[in-house]
N, C-alpha and C. Protein backbone atom coordinates (compact mmCIF):
# COMPACT_ATOMS: atom_id res chain seq x y z
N UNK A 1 97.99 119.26 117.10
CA UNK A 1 97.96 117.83 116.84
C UNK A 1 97.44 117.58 115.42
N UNK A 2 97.79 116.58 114.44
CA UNK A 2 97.29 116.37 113.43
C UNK A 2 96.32 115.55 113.39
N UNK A 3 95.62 115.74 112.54
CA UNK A 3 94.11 115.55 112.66
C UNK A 3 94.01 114.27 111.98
N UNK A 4 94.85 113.47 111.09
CA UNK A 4 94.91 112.31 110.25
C UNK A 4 96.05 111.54 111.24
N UNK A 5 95.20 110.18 111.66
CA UNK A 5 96.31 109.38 111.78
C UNK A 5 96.76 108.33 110.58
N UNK A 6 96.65 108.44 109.49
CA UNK A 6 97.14 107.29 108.91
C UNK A 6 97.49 107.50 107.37
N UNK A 7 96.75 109.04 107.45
CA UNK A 7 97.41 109.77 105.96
C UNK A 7 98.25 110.74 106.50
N UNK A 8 99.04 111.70 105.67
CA UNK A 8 99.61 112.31 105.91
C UNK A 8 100.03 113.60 104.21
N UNK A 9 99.74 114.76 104.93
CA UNK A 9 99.62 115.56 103.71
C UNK A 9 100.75 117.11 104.04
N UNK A 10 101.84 116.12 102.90
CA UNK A 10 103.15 117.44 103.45
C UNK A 10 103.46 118.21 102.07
N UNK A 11 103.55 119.33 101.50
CA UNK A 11 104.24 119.29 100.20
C UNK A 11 105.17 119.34 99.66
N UNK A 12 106.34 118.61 101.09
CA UNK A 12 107.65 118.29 100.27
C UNK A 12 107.86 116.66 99.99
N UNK A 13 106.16 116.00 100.29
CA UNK A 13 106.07 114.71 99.97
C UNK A 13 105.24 115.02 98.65
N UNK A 14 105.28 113.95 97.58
CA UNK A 14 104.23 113.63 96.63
C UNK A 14 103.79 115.14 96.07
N UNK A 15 104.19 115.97 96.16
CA UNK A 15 103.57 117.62 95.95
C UNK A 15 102.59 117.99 96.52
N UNK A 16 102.40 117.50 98.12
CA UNK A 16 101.54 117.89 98.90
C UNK A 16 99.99 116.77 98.78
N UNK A 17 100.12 115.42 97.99
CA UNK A 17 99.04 114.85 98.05
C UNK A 17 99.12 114.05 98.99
N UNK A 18 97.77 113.64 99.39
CA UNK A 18 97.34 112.94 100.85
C UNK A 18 98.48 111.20 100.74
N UNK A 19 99.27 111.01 101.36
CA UNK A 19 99.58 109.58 101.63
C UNK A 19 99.71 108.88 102.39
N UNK A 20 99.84 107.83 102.60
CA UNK A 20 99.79 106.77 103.59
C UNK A 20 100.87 107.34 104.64
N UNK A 21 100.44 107.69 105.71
CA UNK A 21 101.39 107.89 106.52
C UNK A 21 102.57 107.14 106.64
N UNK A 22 104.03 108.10 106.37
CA UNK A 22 105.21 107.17 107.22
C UNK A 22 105.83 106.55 105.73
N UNK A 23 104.61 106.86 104.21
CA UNK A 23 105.26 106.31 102.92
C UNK A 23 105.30 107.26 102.06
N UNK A 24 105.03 106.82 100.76
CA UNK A 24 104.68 107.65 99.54
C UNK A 24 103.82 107.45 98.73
N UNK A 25 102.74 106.45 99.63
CA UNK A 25 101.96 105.56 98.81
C UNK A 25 100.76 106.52 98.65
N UNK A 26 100.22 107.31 97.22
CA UNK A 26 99.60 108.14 97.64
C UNK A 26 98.22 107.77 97.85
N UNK A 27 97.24 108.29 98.52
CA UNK A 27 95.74 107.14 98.71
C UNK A 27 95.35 107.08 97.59
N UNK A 28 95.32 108.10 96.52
CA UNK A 28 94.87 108.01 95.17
C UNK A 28 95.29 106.93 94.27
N UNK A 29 96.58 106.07 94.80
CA UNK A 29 96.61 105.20 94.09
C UNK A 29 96.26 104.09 94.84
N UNK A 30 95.93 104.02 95.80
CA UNK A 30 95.19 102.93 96.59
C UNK A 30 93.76 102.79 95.98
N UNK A 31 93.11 104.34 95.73
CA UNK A 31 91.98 104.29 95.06
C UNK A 31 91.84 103.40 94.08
N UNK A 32 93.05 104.37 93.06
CA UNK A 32 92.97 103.40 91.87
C UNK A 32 93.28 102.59 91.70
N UNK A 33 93.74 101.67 92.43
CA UNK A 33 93.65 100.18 92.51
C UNK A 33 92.03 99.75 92.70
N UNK A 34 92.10 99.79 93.76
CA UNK A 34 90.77 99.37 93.97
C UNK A 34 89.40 99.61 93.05
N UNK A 35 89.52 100.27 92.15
CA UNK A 35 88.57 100.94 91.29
C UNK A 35 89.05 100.23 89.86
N UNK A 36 90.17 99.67 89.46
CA UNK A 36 90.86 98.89 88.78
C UNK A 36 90.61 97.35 88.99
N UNK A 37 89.86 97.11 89.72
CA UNK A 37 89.70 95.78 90.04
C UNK A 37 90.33 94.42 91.34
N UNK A 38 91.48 95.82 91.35
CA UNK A 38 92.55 95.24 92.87
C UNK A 38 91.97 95.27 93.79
N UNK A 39 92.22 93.72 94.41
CA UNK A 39 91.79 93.94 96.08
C UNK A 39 92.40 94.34 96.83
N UNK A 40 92.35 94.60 98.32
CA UNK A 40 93.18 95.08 99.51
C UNK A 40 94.43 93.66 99.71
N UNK A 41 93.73 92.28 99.90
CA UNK A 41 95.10 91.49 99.46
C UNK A 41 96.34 91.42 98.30
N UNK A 42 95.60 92.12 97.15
CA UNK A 42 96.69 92.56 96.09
C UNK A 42 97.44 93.57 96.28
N UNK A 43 96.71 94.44 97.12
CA UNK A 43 97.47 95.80 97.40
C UNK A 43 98.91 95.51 98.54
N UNK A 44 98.03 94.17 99.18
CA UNK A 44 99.09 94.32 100.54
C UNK A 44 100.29 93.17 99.97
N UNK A 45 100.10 92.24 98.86
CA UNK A 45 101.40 92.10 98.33
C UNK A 45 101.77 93.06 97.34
N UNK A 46 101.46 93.75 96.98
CA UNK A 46 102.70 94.69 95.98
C UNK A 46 103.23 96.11 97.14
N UNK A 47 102.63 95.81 98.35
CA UNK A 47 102.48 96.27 99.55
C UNK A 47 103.19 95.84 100.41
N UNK A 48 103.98 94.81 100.96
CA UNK A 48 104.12 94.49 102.15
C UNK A 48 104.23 94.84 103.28
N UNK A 49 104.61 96.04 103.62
CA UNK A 49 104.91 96.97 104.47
C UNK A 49 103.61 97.89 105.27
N UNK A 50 101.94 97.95 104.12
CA UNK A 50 101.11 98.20 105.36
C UNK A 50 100.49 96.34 105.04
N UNK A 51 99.28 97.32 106.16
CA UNK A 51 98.31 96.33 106.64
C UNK A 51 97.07 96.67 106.35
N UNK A 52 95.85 96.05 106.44
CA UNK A 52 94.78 96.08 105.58
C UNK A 52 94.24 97.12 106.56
N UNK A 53 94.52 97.11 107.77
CA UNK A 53 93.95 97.73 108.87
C UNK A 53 94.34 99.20 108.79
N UNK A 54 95.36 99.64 108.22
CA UNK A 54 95.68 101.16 107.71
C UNK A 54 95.16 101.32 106.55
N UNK A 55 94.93 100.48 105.55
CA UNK A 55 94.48 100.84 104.34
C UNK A 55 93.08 101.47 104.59
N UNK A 56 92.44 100.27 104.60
CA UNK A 56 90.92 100.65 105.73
C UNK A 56 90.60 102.08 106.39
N UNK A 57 91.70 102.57 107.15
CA UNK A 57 91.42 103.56 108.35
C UNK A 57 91.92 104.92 107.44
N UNK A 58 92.99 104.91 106.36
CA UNK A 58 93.00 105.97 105.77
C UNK A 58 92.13 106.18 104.78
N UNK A 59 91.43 105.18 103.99
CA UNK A 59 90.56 105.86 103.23
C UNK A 59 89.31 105.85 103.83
N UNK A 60 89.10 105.73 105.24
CA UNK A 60 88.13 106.07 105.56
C UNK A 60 88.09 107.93 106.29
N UNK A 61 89.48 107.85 106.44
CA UNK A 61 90.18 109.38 106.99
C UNK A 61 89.77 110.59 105.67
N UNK A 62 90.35 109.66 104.17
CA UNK A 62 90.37 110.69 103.42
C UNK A 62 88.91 110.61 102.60
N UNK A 63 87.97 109.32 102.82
CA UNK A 63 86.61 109.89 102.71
C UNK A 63 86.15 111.42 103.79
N UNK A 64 86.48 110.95 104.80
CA UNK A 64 86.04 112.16 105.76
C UNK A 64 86.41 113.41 105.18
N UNK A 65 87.54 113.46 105.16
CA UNK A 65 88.20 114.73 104.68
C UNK A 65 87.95 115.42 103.08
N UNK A 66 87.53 114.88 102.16
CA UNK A 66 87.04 114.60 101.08
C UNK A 66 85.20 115.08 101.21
N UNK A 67 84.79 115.16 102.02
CA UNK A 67 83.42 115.73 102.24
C UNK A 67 83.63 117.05 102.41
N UNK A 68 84.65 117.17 103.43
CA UNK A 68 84.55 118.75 104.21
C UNK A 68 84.80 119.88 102.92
């Protein structure tokens, strides 16, 4: 079973970097948005397709994973 529900880390996606499950959105640029000054409502219009509630749950996945 995979251990991420909401990222997803393949390397015939993105060259194997962590992304939003099901896209190509890689979390690193979710980061860098957010570290850029973007909110999660800016993200989810240049976004439409997730929800704040996956944004949320994967970078809290790839904090986790990001420790180990």
């Amino acid at each position: 079973m995979d251990r991420f529900k909401y990222i997803e880390i393949n390397s015939k996606i993105m060259f194997g970097k962590p992304v939003i499950r099901g896209t190509r959105i890689k979390v690193e640029l979710i980061l860098e948005k957010l570290a850029n000054g973007e909110t999660i409502d800016d993200i989810l219009v240049a976004y439409p397709h997730l929800t704040s509630e996956v944004i949320h749950a994967a970078l809290t996945e790839y904090q986790k994973w990001m420790k180990k």
